[in-house]
Protein backbone atom coordinates (compact mmCIF):
# COMPACT_ATOMS: atom_id res chain seq x y z
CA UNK A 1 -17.27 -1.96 -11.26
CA UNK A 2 -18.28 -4.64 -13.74
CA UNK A 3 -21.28 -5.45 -15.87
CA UNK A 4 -21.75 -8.64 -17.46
CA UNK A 5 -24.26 -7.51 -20.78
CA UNK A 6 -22.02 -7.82 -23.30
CA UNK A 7 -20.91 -11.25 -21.63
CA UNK A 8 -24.13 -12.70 -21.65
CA UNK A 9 -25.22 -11.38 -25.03
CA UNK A 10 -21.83 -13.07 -26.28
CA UNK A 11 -22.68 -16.24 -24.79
CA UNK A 12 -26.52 -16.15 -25.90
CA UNK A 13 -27.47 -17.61 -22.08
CA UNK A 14 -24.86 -20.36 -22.05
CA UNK A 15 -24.02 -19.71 -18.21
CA UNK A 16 -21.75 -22.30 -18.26
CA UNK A 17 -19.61 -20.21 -20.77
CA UNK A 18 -19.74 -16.97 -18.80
CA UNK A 19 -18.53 -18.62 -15.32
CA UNK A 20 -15.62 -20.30 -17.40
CA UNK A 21 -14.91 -16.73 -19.55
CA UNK A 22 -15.13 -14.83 -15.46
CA UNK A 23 -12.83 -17.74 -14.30
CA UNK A 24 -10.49 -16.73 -17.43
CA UNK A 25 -10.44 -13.55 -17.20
CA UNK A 26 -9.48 -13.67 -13.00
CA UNK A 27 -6.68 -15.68 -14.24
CA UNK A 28 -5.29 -13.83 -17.27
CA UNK A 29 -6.05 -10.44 -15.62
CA UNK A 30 -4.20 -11.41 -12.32
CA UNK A 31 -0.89 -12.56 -14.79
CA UNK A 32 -1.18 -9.42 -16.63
CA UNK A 33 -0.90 -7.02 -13.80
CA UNK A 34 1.52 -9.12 -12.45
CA UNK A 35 3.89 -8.86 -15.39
CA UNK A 36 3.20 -4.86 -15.42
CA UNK A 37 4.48 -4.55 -11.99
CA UNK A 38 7.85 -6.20 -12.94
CA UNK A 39 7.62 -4.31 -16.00
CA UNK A 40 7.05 -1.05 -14.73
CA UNK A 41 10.58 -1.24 -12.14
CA UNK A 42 12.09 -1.82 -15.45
CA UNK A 43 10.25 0.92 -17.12
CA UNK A 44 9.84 -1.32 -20.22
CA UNK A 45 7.05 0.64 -20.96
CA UNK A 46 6.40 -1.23 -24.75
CA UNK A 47 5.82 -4.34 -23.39
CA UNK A 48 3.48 -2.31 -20.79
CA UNK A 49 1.60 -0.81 -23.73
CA UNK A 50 1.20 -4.03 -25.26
CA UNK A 51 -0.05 -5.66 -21.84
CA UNK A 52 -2.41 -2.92 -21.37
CA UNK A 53 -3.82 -3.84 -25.27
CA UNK A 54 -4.77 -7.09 -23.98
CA UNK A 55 -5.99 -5.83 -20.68
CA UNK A 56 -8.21 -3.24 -22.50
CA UNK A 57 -10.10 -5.86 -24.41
CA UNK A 58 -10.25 -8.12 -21.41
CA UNK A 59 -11.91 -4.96 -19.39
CA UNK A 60 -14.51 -4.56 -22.29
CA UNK A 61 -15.75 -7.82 -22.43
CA UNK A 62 -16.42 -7.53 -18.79
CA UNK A 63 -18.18 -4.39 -19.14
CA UNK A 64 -15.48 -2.53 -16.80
CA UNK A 65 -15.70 0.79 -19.19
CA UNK A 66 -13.73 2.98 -16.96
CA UNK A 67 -10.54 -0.09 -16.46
CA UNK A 68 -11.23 -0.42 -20.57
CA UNK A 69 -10.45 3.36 -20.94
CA UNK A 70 -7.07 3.42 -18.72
CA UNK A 71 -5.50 0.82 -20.47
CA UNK A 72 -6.21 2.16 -23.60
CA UNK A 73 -4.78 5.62 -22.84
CA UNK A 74 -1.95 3.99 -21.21
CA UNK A 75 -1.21 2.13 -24.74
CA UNK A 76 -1.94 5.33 -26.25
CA UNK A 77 0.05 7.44 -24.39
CA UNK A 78 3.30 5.13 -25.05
CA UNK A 79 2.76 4.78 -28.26
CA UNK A 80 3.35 8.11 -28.56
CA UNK A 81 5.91 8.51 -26.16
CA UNK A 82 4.04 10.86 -24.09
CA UNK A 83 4.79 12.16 -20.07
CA UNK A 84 6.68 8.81 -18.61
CA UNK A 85 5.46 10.24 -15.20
CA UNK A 86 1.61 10.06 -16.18
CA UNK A 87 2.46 6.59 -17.96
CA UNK A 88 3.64 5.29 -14.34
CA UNK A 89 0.68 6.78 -12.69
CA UNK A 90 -1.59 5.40 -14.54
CA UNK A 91 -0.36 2.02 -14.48
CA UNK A 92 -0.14 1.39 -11.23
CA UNK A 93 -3.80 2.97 -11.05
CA UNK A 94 -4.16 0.17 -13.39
CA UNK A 95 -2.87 -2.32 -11.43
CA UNK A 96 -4.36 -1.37 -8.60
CA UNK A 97 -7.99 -0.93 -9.81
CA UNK A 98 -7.71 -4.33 -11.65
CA UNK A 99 -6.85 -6.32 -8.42
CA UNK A 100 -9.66 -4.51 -6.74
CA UNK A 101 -11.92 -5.91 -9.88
CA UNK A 102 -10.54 -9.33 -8.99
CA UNK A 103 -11.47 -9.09 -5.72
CA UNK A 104 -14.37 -8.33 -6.33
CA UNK A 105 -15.29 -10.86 -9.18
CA UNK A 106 -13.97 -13.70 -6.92
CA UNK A 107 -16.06 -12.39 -3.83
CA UNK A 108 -19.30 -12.13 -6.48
CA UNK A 109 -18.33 -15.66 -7.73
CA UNK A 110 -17.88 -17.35 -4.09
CA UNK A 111 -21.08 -16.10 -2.97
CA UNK A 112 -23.04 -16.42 -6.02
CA UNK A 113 -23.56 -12.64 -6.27
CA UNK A 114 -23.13 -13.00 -9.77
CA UNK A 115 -26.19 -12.91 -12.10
CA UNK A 116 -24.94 -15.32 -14.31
């Protein structure tokens, strides 16, 4: 669900600065998806596009390709104003999928599963 690669290349072994970038991440991801919830019963689907921006670049540092590639066609596709439908299904795919990946990374982090 996650690889942590780019993460450590980034941090050239400071372990330290991983845990506090996973720790970071678990809270700005968990805010995000938060907000696109309440966004998405508004269907304010700009400010969703530019949540899912952030999100996208989040995912990619984490090395969660396929979460990285949702968010980025879910910008995409309101940027261009395409199928509000697919736009909804997508982001609560999003949503869902991310709090799974929190899960998980809290989970990996309380039991040291992490190969920091």
């Amino acid at each position: 669900m996650y690889n942590l690669k780019k993460l450590n290349e980034i941090s050239q072994g400071d372990q330290e600065f991983v845990h506090e970038m996973i720790v970071t991440f678990i809270e700005n991801v968990t805010v995000e998806i938060s907000d696109i919830q309440l966004l998405k019963s508004t269907e304010e689907w700009v400010v969703i596009a530019e949540k899912a921006h952030k999100l996208a670049s989040n995912f990619a540092y984490l090395g969660a390709d396929s979460m990285h590639d949702l968010a980025a066609d879910i910008e995409k596709r309101v940027i261009n104003d395409n199928n509000l439908t697919e736009i909804a299904e997508k982001t609560e795919k999003l949503c869902h999928d991310g709090t799974i990946l929190i899960n998980q990374l809290k989970k990996d982090m309380m039991h040291e599963d992490i190969d920091l």
